[in-house]
Protein backbone atom coordinates (compact mmCIF):
# COMPACT_ATOMS: atom_id res chain seq x y z
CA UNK A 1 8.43 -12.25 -51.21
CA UNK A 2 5.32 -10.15 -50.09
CA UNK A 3 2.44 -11.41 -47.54
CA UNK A 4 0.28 -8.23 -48.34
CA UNK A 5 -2.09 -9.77 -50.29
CA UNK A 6 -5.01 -8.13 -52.16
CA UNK A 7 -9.31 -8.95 -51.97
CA UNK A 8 -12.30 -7.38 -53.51
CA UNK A 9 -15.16 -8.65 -52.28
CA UNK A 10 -18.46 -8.81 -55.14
CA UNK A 11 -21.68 -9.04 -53.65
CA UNK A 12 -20.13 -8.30 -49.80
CA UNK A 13 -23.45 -7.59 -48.41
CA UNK A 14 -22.40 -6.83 -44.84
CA UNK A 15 -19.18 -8.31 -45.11
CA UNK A 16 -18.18 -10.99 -43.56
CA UNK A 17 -16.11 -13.03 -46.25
CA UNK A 18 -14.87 -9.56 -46.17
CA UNK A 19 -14.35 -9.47 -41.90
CA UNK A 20 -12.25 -13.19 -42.39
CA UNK A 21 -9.81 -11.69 -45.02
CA UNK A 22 -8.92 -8.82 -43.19
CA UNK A 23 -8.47 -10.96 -39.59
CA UNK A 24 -6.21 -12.76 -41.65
CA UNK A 25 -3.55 -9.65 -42.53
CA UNK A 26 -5.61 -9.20 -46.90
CA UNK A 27 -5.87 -5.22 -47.53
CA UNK A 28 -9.41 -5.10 -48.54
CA UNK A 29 -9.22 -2.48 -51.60
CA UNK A 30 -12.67 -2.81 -53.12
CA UNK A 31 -16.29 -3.70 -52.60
CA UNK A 32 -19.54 -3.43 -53.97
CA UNK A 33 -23.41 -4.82 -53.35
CA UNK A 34 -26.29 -3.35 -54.64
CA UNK A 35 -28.45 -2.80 -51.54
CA UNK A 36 -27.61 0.76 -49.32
CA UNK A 37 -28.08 -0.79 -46.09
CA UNK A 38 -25.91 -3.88 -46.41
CA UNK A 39 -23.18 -1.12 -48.20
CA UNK A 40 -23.92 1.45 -45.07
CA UNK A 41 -23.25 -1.49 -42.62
CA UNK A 42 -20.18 -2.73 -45.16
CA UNK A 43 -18.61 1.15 -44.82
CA UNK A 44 -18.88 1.50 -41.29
CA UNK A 45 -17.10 -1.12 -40.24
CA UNK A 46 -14.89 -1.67 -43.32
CA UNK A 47 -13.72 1.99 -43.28
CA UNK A 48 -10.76 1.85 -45.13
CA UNK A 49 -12.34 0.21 -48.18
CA UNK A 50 -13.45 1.52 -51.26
CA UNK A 51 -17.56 0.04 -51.19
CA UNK A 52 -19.69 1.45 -54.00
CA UNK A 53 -23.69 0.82 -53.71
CA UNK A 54 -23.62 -0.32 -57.06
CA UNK A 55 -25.32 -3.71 -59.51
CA UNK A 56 -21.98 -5.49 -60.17
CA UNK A 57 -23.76 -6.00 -63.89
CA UNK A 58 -22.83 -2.07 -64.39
CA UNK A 59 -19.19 -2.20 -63.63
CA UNK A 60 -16.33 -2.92 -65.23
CA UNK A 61 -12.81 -4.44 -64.48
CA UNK A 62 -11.09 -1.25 -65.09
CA UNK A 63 -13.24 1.00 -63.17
CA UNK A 64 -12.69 -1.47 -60.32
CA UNK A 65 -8.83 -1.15 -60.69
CA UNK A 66 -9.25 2.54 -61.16
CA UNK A 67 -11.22 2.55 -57.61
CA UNK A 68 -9.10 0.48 -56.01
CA UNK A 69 -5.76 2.29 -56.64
CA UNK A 70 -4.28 -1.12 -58.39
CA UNK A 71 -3.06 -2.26 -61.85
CA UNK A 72 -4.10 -5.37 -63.66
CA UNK A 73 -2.58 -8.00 -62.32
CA UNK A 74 -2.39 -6.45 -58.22
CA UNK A 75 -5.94 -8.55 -57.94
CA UNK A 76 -4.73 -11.34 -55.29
CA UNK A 77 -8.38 -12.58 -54.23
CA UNK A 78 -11.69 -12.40 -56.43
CA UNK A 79 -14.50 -13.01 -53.81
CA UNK A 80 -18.35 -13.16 -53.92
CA UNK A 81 -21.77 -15.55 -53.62
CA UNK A 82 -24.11 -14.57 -56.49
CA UNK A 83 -27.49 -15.61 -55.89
CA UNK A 84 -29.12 -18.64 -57.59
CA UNK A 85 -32.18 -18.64 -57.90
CA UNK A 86 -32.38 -21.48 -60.24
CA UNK A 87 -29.71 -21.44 -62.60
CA UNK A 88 -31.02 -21.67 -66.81
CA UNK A 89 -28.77 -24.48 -68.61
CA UNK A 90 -28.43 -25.46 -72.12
CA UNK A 91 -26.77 -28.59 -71.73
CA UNK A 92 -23.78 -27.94 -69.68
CA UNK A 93 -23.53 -24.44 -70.88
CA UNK A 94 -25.50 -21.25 -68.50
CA UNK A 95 -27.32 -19.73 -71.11
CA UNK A 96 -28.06 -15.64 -71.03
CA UNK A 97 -31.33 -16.24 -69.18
CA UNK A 98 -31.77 -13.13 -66.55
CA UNK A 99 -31.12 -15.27 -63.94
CA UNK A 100 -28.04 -16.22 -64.55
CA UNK A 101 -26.54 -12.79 -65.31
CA UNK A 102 -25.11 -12.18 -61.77
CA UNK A 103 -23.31 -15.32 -61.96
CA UNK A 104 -22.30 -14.42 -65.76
CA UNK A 105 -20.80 -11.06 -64.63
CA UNK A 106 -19.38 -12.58 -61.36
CA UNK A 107 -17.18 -14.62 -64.40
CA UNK A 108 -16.68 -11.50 -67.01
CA UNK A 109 -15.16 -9.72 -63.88
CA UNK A 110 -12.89 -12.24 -63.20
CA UNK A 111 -11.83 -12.20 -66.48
CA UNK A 112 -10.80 -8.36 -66.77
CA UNK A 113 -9.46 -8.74 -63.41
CA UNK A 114 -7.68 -11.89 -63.90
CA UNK A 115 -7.14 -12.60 -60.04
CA UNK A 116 -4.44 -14.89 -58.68
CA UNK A 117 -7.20 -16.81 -56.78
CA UNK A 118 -11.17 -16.46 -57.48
CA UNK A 119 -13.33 -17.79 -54.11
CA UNK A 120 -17.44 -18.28 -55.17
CA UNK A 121 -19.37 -19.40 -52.07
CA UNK A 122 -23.01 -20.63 -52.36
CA UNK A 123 -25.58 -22.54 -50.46
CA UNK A 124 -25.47 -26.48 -50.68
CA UNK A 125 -28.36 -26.77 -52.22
CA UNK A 126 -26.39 -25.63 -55.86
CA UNK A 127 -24.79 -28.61 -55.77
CA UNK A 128 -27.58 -31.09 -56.29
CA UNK A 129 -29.78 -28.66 -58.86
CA UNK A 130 -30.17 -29.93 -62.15
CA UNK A 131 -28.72 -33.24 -60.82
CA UNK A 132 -25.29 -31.60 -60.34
CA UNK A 133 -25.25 -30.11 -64.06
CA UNK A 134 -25.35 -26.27 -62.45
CA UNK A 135 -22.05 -26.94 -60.45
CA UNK A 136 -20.50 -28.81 -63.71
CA UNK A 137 -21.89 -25.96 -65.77
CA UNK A 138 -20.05 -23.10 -63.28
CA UNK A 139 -16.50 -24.93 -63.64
CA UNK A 140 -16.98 -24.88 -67.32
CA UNK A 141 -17.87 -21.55 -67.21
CA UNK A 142 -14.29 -20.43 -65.46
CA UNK A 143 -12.55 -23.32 -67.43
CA UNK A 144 -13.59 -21.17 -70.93
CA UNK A 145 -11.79 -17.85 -69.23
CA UNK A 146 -8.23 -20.24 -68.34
CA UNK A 147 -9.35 -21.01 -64.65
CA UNK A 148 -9.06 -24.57 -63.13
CA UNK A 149 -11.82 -25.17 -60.00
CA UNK A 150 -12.57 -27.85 -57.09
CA UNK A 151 -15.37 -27.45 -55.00
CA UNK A 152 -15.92 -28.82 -51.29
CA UNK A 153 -18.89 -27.84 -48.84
CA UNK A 154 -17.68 -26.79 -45.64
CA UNK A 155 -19.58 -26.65 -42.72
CA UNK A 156 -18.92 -23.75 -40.34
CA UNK A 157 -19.20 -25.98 -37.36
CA UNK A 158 -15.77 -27.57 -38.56
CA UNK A 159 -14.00 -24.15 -38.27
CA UNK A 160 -14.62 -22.42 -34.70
CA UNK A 161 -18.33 -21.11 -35.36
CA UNK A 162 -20.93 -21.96 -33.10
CA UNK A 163 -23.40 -22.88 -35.56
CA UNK A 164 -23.89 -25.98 -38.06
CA UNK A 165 -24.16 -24.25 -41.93
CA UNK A 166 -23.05 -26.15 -44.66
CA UNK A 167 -21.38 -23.53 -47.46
CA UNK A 168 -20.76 -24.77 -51.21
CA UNK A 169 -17.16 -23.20 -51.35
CA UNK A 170 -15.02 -23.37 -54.91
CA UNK A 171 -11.70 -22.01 -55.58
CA UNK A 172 -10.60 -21.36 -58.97
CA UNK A 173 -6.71 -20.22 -60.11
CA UNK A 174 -5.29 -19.74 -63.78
CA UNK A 175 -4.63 -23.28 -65.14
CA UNK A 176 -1.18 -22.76 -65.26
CA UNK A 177 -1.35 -21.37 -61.67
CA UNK A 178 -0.60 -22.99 -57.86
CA UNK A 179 -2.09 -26.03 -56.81
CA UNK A 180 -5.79 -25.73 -54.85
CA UNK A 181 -6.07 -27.03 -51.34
CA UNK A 182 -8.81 -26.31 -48.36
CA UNK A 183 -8.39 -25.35 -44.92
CA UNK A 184 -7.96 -28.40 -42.59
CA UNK A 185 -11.21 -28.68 -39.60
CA UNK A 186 -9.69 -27.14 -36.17
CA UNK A 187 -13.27 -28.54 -34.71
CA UNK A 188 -15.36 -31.62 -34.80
CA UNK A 189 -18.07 -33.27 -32.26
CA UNK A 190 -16.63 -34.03 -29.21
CA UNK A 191 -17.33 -38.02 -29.29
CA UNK A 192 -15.24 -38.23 -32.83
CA UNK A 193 -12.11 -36.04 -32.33
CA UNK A 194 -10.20 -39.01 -31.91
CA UNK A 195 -11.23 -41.11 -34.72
CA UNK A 196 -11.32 -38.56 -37.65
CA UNK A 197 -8.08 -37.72 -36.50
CA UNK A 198 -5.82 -40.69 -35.17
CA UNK A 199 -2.89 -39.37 -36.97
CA UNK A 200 -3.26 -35.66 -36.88
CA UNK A 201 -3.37 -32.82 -34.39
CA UNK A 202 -6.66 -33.50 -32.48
CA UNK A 203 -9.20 -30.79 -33.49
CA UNK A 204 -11.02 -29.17 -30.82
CA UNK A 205 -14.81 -29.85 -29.95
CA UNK A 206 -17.45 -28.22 -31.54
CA UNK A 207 -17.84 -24.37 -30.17
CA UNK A 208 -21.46 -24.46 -28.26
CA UNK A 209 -24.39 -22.12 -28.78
CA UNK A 210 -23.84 -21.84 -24.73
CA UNK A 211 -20.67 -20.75 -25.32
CA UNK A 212 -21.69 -18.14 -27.54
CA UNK A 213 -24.56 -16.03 -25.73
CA UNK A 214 -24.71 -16.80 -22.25
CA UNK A 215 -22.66 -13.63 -21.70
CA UNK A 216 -25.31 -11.48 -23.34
CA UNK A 217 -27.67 -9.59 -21.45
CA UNK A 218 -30.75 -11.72 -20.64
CA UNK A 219 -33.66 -9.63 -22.34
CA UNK A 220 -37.17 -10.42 -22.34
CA UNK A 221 -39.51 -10.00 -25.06
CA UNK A 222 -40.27 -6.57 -26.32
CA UNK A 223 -36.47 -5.47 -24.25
CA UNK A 224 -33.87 -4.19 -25.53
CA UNK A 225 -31.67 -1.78 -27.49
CA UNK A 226 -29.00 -0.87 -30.30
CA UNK A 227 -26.88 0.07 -27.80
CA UNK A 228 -26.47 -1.60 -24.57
CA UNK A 229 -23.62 -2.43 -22.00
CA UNK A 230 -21.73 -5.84 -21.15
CA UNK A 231 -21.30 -6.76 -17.98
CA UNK A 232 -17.58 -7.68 -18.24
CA UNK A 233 -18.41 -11.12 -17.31
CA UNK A 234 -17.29 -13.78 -20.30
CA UNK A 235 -17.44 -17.26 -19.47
CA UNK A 236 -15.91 -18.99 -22.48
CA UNK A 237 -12.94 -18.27 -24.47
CA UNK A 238 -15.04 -18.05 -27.37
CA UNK A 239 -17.10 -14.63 -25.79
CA UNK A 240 -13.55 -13.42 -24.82
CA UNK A 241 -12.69 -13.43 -28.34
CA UNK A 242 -15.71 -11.69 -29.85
CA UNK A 243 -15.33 -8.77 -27.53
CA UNK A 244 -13.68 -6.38 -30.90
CA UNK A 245 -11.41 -3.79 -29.95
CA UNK A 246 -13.41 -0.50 -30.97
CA UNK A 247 -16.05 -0.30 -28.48
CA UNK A 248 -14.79 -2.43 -25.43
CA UNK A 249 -18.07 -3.23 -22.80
CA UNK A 250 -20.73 -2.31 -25.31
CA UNK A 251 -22.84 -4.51 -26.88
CA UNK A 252 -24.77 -3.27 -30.10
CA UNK A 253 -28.03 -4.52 -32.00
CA UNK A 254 -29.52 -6.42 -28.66
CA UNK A 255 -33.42 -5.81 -29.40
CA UNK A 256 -35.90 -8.68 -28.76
CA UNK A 257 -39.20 -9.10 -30.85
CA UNK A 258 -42.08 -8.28 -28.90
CA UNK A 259 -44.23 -11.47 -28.71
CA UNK A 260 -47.63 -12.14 -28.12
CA UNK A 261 -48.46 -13.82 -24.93
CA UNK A 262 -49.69 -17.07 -26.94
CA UNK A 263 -46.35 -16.79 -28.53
CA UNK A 264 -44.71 -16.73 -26.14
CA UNK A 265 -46.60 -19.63 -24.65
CA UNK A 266 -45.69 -21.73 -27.68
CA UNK A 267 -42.11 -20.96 -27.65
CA UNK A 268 -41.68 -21.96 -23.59
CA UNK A 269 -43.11 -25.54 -24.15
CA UNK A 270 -41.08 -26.13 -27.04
CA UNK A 271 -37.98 -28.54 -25.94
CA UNK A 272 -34.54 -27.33 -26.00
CA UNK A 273 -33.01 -28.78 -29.73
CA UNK A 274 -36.83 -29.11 -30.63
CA UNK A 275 -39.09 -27.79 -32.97
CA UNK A 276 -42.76 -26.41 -33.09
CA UNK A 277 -43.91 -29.82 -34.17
CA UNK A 278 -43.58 -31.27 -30.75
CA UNK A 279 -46.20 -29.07 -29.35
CA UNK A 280 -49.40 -29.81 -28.27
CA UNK A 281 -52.24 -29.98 -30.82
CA UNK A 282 -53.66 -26.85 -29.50
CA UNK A 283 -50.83 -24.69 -29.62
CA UNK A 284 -49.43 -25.85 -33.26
CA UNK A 285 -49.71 -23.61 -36.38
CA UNK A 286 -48.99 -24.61 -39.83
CA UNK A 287 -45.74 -23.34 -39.65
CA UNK A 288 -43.35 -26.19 -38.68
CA UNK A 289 -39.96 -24.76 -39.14
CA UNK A 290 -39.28 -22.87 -35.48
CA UNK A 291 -36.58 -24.44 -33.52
CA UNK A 292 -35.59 -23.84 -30.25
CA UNK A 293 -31.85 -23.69 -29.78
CA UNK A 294 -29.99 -26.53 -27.73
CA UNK A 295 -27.41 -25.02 -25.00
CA UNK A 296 -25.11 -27.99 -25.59
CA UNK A 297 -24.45 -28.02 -29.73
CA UNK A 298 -23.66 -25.66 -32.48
CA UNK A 299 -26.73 -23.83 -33.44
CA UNK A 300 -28.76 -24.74 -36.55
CA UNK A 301 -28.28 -22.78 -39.84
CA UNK A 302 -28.92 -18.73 -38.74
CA UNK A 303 -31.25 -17.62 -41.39
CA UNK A 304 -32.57 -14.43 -42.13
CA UNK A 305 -36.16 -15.24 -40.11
CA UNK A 306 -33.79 -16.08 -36.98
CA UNK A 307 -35.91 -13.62 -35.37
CA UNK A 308 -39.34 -15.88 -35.59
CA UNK A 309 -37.55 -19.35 -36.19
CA UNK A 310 -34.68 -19.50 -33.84
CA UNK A 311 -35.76 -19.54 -30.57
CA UNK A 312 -33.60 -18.46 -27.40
CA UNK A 313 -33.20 -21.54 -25.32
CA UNK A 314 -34.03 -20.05 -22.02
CA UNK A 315 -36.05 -17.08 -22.98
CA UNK A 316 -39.69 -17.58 -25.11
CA UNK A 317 -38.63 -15.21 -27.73
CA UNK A 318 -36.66 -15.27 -30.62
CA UNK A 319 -32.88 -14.47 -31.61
CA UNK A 320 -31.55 -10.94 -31.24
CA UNK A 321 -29.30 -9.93 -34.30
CA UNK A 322 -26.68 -9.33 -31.77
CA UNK A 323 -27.57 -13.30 -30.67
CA UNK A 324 -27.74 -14.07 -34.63
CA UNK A 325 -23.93 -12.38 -35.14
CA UNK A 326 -22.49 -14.13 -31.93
CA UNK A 327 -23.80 -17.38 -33.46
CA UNK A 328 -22.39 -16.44 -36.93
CA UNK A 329 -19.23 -15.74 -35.41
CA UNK A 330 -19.21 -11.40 -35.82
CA UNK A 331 -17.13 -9.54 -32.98
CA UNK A 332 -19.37 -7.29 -30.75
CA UNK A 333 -18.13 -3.81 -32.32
CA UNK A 334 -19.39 -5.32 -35.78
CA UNK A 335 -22.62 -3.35 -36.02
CA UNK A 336 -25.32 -3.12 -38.59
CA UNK A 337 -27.93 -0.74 -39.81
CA UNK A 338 -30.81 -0.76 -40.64
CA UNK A 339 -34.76 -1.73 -40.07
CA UNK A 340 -35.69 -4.38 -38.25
CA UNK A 341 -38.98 -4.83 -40.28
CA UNK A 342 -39.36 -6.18 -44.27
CA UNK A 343 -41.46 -2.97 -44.50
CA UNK A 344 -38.27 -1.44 -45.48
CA UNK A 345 -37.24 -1.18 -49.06
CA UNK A 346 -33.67 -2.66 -48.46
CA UNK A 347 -32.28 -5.48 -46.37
CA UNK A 348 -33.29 -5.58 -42.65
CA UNK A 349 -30.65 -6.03 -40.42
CA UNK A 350 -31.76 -9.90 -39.72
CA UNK A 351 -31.40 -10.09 -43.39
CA UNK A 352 -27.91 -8.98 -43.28
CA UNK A 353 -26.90 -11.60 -40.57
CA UNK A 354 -28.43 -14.34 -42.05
CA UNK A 355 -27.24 -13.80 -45.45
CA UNK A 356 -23.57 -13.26 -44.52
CA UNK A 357 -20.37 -15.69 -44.52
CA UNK A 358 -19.54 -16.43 -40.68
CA UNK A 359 -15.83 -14.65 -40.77
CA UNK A 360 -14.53 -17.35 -38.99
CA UNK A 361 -15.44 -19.70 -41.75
CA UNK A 362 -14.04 -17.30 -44.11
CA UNK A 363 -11.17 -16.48 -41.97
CA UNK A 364 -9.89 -20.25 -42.16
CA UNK A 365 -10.11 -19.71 -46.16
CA UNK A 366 -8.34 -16.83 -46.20
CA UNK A 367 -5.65 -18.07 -43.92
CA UNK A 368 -5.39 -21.54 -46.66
CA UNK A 369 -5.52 -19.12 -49.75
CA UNK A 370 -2.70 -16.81 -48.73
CA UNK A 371 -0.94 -20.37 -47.66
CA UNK A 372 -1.90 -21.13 -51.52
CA UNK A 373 -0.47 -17.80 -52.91
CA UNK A 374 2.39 -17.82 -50.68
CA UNK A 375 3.54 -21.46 -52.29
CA UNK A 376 3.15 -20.35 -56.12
CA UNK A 377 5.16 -17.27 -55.39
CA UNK A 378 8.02 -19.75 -53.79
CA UNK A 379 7.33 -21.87 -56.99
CA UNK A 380 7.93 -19.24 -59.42
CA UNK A 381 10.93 -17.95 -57.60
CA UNK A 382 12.45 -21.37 -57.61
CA UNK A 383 11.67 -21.69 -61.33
CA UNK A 384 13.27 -18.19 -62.11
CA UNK A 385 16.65 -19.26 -60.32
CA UNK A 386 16.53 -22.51 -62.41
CA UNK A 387 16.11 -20.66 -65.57
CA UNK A 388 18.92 -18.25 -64.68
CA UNK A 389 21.12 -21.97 -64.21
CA UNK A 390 20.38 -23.31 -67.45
CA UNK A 391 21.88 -20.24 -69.54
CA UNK A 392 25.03 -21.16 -70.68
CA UNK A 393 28.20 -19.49 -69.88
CA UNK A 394 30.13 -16.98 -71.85
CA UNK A 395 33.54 -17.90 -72.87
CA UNK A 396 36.32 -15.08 -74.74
């Protein structure tokens, strides 16, 4: 029985469904995303996978094997979050409309590949378009190539990450394959550990935003750099264990927007766990979705405007992407590339965090996936000595 398990990773942007695989012991043997920033900031910290900067709709199963050194059937894990931008039905069929083609290939690839476990993650929002038909149409959809699916949303909260973001997560394996399970919470808010869990192993409370960038230098507006140093001063376990390994007392991608003074005026009077509709009349805008982190919780959803519309809870200024990472749960040598700016053709480095799976999150699916794999390969070995029982002996 082997525990080296296989992932390729479709769509891996900067890779953190990609990070949570290999923290749990997969070889990552192949990736691919179609912008050259997300791929250059994929590369550098995912050396020892194959990444092309390609459009998944161009590539085919075997030239992924061929890339990947492996052999139909090596394909362990099928990974990857297509975008949705409003999914085209006929009925409770996706229909060839352009925007569905991602999703389409996302399915033709799994069927050349046929993987032992296919993982599609998406925002919550998918499950309530079309009233629920565009989740019932993407099961069908992997039903018609011999896959059987469930579907939970997990939020990230549940699983160690310092932020709440709610993740539309479905695993899919051959219909005659193992039998689907999720990862069990390890967290919950501190006030219902006991009663979710009065005959279980008592999760621990939620990880705080606190808990994730207090640590971090203390930058004002306009400060900052790609490269700084830590003090060597972690006050929670949780800042302990993002320190990485590569680059020990450095801390990369630390550079704070530089704000107006009005801004930054607006930002101070907004309460902690508030947002920019509790201001005063004459410092509101029409803009009502900044929100000012609260020390004591999980951090809203990190999005990729984290840098306007999360605000630091001490400082008047918004989120660093070094902030942004710590919140999603990304080790401190986990570095990305990139503008800072949407004047840039490709993804800015905000856009990068914000888009990405926290690896924690996708650690703890890993972790229940190779539990999953590990049981059908005990399955099949039990069947094969039962087979071996029922052939009858030989007499002279």
């Amino acid at each position: 029985m082997t525990d080296n398990f296989t992932c390729i990773d479709l769509f891996c942007g900067a890779g953190g469904l990609t990070e949570g695989f290999r923290k749990a012991g997969f070889t990552s043997t192949f990736a691919v995303d179609c912008d050259e920033q997300a791929v250059e900031t994929f590369r550098y910290n995912h050396p020892d996978t194959v990444c092309l900067h390609r459009d998944v709709r161009s590539l085919s199963g075997k030239e992924i094997l061929h890339a990947a050194n492996l052999t139909p059937g090596d394909v362990d894990v099928l990974c990857g979050g297509p975008p949705c931008q409003g999914y085209s039905l006929a009925g409770l069929r996706i229909t060839n409309d352009p925007k569905n083609s991602l999703f389409l290939d996302f399915v033709r690839l799994t069927k050349e590949l046929q993987p032992r476990v296919v993982l599609f993650e998406n925002v919550e929002g998918i499950k309530s378009m079309q009233g629920g038909n565009v989740v019932s149409a993407i099961e069908r959809e992997f039903e018609q190539i011999g896959y059987y699916c469930e579907a939970r949303v997990l939020n990230a909260a549940d699983y160690g990450v310092p932020q709440h973001r709610p993740r539309f997560i479905l695993l899919a394996v051959p219909q005659d394959g193992a039998i689907i399970s999720f990862p069990q919470a390890t967290h919950a808010p501190f006030n219902q550990q006991q009663q979710l869990h009065l005959f279980e192993k008592i999760p621990l409370p939620y990880v705080t935003a606190w808990e994730a960038l207090s640590d971090l230098p203390m930058i004002v507006a306009g400060e900052g750099a790609e490269e700084l140093i830590h003090s060597g001063k972690y006050y929670f376990s949780y800042q302990r264990d993002r320190q990485g390994n590569r680059f020990p007392g450095k801390i990369f991608n630390h550079r704070a927007t530089k704000h107006s003074e009005r801004i930054q005026t607006r930002y101070a009077q907004i309460p902690e766990g508030g947002d920019n509709r509790l201001l005063p009349d004459e410092l509101r805008t029409k803009k009502r979705n900044v929100w000012k982190i609260d020390r004591l919780k999980p951090s809203r959803t990190v999005t990729c405007n984290h840098r306007t519309d999360i605000i630091h809870p001490i400082l008047p200024r918004g989120t660093t992407v070094r902030e942004a990472a710590r919140l999603q749960s990304f080790d401190d040598d986990y570095r990305f590339f990139g503008n800072l700016t949407r004047k840039a053709k490709w993804l800015t480095q905000d856009d990068q965090v914000g888009n990405a799976v926290p690896p924690l999150l996708a650690n703890a699916l890993a972790i229940q996936i190779k539990h999953i794999l590990t049981e059908k390969i005990k399955v099949n070995s039990v069947a094969a000595s039962s087979d071996k029982c029922l052939v009858p002996p030989l007499f002279s």
